[in-house]
Protein backbone atom coordinates (compact mmCIF):
# COMPACT_ATOMS: atom_id res chain seq x y z
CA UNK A 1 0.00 0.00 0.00
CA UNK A 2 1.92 3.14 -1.20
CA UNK A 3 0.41 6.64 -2.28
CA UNK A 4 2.60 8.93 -4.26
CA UNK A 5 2.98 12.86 -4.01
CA UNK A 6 4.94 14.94 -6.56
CA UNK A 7 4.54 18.51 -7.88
CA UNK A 8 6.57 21.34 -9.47
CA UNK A 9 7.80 19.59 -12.45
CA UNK A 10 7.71 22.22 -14.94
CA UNK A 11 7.26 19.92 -17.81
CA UNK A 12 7.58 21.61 -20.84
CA UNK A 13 9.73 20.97 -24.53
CA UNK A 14 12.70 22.21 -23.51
CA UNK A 15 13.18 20.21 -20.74
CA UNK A 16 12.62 16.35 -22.89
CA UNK A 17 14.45 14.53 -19.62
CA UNK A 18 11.98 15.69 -16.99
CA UNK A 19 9.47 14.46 -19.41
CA UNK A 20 10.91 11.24 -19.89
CA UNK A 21 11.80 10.80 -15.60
CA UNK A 22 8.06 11.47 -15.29
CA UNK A 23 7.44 8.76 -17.37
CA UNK A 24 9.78 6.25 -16.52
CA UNK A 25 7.74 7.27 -13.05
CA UNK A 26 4.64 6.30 -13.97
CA UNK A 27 6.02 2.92 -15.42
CA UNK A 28 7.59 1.99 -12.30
CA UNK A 29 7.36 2.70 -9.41
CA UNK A 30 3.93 4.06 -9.27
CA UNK A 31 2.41 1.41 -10.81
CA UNK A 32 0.38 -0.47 -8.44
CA UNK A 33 0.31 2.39 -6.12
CA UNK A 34 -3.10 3.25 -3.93
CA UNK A 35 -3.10 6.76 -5.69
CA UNK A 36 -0.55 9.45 -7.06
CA UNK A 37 -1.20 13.02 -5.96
CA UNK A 38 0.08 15.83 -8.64
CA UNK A 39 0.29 19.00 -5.79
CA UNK A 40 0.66 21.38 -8.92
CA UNK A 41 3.21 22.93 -11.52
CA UNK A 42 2.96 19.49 -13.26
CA UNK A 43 3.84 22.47 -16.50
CA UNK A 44 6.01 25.19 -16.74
CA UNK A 45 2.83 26.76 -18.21
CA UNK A 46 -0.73 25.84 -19.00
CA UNK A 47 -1.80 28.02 -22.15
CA UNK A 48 -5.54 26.61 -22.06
CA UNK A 49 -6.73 22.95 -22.53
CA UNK A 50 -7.27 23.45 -26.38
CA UNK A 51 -3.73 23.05 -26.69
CA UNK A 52 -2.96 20.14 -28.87
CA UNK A 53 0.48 20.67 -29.21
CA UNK A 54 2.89 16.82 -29.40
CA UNK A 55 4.56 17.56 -26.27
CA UNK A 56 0.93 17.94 -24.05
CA UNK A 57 -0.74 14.97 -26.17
CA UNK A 58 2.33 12.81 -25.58
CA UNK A 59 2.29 13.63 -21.25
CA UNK A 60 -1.90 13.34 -21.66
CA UNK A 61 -1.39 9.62 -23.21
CA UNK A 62 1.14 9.10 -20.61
CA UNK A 63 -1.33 10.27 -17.95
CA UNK A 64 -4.19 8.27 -19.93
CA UNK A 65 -2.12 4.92 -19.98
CA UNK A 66 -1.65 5.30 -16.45
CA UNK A 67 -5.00 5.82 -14.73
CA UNK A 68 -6.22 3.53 -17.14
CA UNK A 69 -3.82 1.01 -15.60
CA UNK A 70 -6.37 1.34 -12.64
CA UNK A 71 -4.23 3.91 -10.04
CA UNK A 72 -6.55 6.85 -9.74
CA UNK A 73 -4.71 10.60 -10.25
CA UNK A 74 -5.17 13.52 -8.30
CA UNK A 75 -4.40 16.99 -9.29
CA UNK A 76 -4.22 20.23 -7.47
CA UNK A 77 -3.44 23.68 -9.69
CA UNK A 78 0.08 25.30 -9.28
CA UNK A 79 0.70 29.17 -10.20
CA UNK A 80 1.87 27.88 -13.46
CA UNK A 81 -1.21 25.49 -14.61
CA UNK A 82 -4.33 26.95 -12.84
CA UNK A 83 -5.85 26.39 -16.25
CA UNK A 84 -6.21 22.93 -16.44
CA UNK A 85 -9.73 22.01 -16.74
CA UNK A 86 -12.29 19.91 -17.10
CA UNK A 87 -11.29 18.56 -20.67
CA UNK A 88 -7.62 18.04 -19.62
CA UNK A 89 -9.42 15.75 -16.90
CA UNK A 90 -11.54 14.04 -19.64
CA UNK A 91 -8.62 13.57 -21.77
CA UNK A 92 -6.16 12.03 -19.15
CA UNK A 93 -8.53 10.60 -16.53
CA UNK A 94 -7.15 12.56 -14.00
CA UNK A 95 -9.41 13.83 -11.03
CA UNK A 96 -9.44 17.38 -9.86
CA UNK A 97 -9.35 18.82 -6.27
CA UNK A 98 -9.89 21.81 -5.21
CA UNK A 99 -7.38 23.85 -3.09
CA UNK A 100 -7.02 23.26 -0.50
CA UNK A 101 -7.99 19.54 -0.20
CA UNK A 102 -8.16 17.12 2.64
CA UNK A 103 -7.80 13.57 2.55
CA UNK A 104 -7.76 10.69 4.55
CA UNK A 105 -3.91 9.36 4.45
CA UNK A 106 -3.90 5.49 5.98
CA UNK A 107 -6.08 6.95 9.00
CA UNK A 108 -4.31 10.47 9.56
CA UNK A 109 -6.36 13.63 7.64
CA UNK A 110 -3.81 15.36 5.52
CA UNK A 111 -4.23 18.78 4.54
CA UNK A 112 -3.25 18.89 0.50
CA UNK A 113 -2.28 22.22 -1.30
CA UNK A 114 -0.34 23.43 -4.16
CA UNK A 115 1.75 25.54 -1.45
CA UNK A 116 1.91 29.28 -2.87
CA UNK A 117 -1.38 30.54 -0.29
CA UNK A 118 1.48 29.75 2.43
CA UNK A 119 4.03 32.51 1.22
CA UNK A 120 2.26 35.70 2.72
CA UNK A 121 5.38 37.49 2.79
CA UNK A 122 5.20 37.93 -0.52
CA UNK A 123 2.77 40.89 -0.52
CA UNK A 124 3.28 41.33 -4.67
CA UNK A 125 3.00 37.81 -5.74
CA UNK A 126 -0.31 37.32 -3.72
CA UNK A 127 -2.09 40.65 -4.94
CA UNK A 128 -0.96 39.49 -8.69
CA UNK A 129 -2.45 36.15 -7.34
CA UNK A 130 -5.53 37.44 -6.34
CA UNK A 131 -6.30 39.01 -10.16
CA UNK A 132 -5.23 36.04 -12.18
CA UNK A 133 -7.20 33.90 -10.04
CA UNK A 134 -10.62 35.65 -11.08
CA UNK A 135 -12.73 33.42 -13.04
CA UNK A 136 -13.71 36.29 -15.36
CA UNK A 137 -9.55 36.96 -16.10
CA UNK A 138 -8.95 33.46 -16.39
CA UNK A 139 -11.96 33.25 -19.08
CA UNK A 140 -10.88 36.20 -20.93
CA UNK A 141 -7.43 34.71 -20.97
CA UNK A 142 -8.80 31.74 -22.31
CA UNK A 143 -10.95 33.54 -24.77
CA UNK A 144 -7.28 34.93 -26.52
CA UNK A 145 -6.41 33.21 -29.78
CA UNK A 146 -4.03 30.03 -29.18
CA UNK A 147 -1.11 31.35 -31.10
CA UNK A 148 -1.39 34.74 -29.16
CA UNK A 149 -1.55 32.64 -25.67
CA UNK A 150 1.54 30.81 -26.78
CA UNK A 151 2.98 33.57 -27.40
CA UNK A 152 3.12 35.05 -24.26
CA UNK A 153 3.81 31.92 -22.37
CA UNK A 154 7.03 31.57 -24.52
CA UNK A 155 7.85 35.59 -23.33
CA UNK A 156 7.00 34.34 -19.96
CA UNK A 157 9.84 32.21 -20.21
CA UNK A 158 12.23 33.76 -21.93
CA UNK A 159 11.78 36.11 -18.88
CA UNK A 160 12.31 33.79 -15.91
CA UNK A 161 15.39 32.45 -17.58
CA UNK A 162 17.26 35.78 -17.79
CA UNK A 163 16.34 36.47 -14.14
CA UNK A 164 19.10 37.87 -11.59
CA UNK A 165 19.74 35.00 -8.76
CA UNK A 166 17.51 35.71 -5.96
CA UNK A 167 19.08 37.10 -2.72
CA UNK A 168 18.64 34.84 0.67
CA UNK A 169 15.73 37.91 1.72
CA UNK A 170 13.91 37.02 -1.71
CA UNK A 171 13.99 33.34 -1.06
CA UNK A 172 13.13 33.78 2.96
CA UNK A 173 10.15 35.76 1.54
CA UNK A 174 9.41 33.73 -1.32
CA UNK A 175 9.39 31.02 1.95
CA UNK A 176 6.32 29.38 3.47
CA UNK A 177 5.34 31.82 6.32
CA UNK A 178 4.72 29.94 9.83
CA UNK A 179 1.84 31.54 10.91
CA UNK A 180 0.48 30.72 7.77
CA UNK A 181 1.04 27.48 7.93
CA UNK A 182 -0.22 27.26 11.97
CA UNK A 183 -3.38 29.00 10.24
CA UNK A 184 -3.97 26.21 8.31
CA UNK A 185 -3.50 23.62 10.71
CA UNK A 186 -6.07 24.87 13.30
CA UNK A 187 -8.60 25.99 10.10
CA UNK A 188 -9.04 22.40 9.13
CA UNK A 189 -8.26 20.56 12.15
CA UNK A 190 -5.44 18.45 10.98
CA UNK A 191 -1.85 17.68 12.00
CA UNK A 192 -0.43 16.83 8.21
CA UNK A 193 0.09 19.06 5.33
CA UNK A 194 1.69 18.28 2.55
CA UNK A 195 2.59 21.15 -0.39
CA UNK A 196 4.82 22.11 -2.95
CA UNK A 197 5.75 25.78 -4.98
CA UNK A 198 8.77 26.49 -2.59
CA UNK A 199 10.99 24.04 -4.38
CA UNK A 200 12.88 23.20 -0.61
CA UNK A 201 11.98 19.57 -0.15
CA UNK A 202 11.50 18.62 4.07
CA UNK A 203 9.91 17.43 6.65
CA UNK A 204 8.92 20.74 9.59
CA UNK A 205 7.71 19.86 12.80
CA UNK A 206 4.99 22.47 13.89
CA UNK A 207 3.63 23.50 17.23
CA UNK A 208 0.20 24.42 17.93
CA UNK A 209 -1.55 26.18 20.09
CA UNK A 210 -2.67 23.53 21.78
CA UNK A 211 0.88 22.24 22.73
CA UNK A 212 0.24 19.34 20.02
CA UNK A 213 2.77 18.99 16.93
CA UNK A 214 1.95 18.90 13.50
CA UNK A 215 4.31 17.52 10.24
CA UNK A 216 4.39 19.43 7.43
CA UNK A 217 6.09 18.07 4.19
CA UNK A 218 7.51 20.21 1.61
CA UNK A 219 7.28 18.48 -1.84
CA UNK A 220 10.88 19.34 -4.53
CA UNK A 221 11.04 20.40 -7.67
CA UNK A 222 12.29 18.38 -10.77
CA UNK A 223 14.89 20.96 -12.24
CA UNK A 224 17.92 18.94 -11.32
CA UNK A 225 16.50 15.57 -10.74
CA UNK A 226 13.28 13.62 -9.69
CA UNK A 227 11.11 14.72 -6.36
CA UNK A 228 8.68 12.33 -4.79
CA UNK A 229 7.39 11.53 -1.46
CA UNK A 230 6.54 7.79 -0.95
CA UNK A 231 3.68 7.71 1.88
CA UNK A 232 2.65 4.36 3.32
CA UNK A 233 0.85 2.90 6.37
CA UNK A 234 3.81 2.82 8.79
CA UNK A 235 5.70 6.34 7.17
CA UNK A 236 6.83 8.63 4.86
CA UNK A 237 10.01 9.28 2.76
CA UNK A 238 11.34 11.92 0.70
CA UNK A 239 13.23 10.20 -2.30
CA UNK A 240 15.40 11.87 -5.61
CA UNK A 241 16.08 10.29 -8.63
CA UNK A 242 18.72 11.08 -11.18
CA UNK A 243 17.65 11.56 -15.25
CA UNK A 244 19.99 9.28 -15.82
């Protein structure tokens, strides 16, 4: 009995190995798994779900294959894909949560999230997230011709690729903030979380209020190799895996 959790892969063309890692993933050693949990940023960027492009039909019949293997697939939205939508779920099989999510986890509720709600130090990034998030934006986005759409997302990246490194007072920022997190805890009554976005894969020990302790678990990203969390009845572990 094994569940899987992975996010912030940042598939995309330019990056064929993570593609092929993630794939090699879902012919080993998820197969036979209770369930696989995609915490979000599965793409670098999600243009809309009309894109038919060989590189998102060739991960959708990779994601097809699998949950058609019988392992059901859960997906919560990152910053980069919060446009995935109901016909990338019809296409793949894939089931979608909304954020945040809790499930039961072999007997312990587990608080499930993409991860970037957490980093309220970052007073620009969450105003900026509060507009895209609009359902009348995100139709109006979606309403722009394909090619235009691409476009941009291509600009997009040109853009984060030619970013300065960020200082250690960008990334503390760009950090989960604790009371935050605390927040969440006592909001939904659990003592598990488990996120992604901040790309610093751990296991945080919590205390609440109440004098109990809560685990939080901090999913990695796949820029320089493979990021999962293997969850099972009797624990947890945070494991890496090389492209080679």
């Amino acid at each position: 009995m094994t569940t899987w959790f992975i996010s912030d892969l940042h598939l995309s063309p330019a990056r064929p190995d993570i593609a092929g890692l993630f794939q090699r993933f879902l012919q080993s050693q998820a197969q036979h798994a209770d369930a696989l949990y995609i915490l979000g940023d599965l793409f670098d960027a999600w243009i809309g779900d009309d894109d038919t492009s060989d590189f998102v039909a060739a991960v959708q019949a990779a994601l097809r294959q699998f949950t058609d293997s019988g392992v059901p697939v859960y997906f919560i939205a990152g910053n980069r894909d919060f446009l995935i939508g109901q016909r990338f779920a019809q296409i793949t099989g894939v089931q979608l949560l909304d954020e945040p999510s809790v499930i039961d986890l072999y007997d312990t509720p587990t608080l499930i999230l993409h991860g970037d709600t957490l980093c309220t130090d970052d007073i620009s990034y969450q105003r900026f997230r509060k507009i895209i998030r609009q359902r009348w934006l995100q139709k109006l986005l979606l309403a722009l011709p394909l090619s235009l759409r691409m476009r941009i997302a291509n600009k997009l990246r040109a853009a984060s690729k030619t970013q300065q490194p960020l200082s250690e007072q960008q990334l503390k920022i760009m950090d989960a903030n604790e009371h935050a997190v605390r927040e969440q805890f006592i909001q939904y009554d659990v003592q598990c979380m488990i996120h992604g976005h901040t790309h610093r894969p751990a296991i945080h020990q919590h205390r609440l209020p109440n004098g109990e302790t809560a685990e939080r678990i901090v999913l990695g990203d796949w820029y320089t190799q493979g990021s999962f969390l293997k969850v099972t009845a009797s624990g947890r572990e945070l494991i890496s895996d090389s492209f080679n």
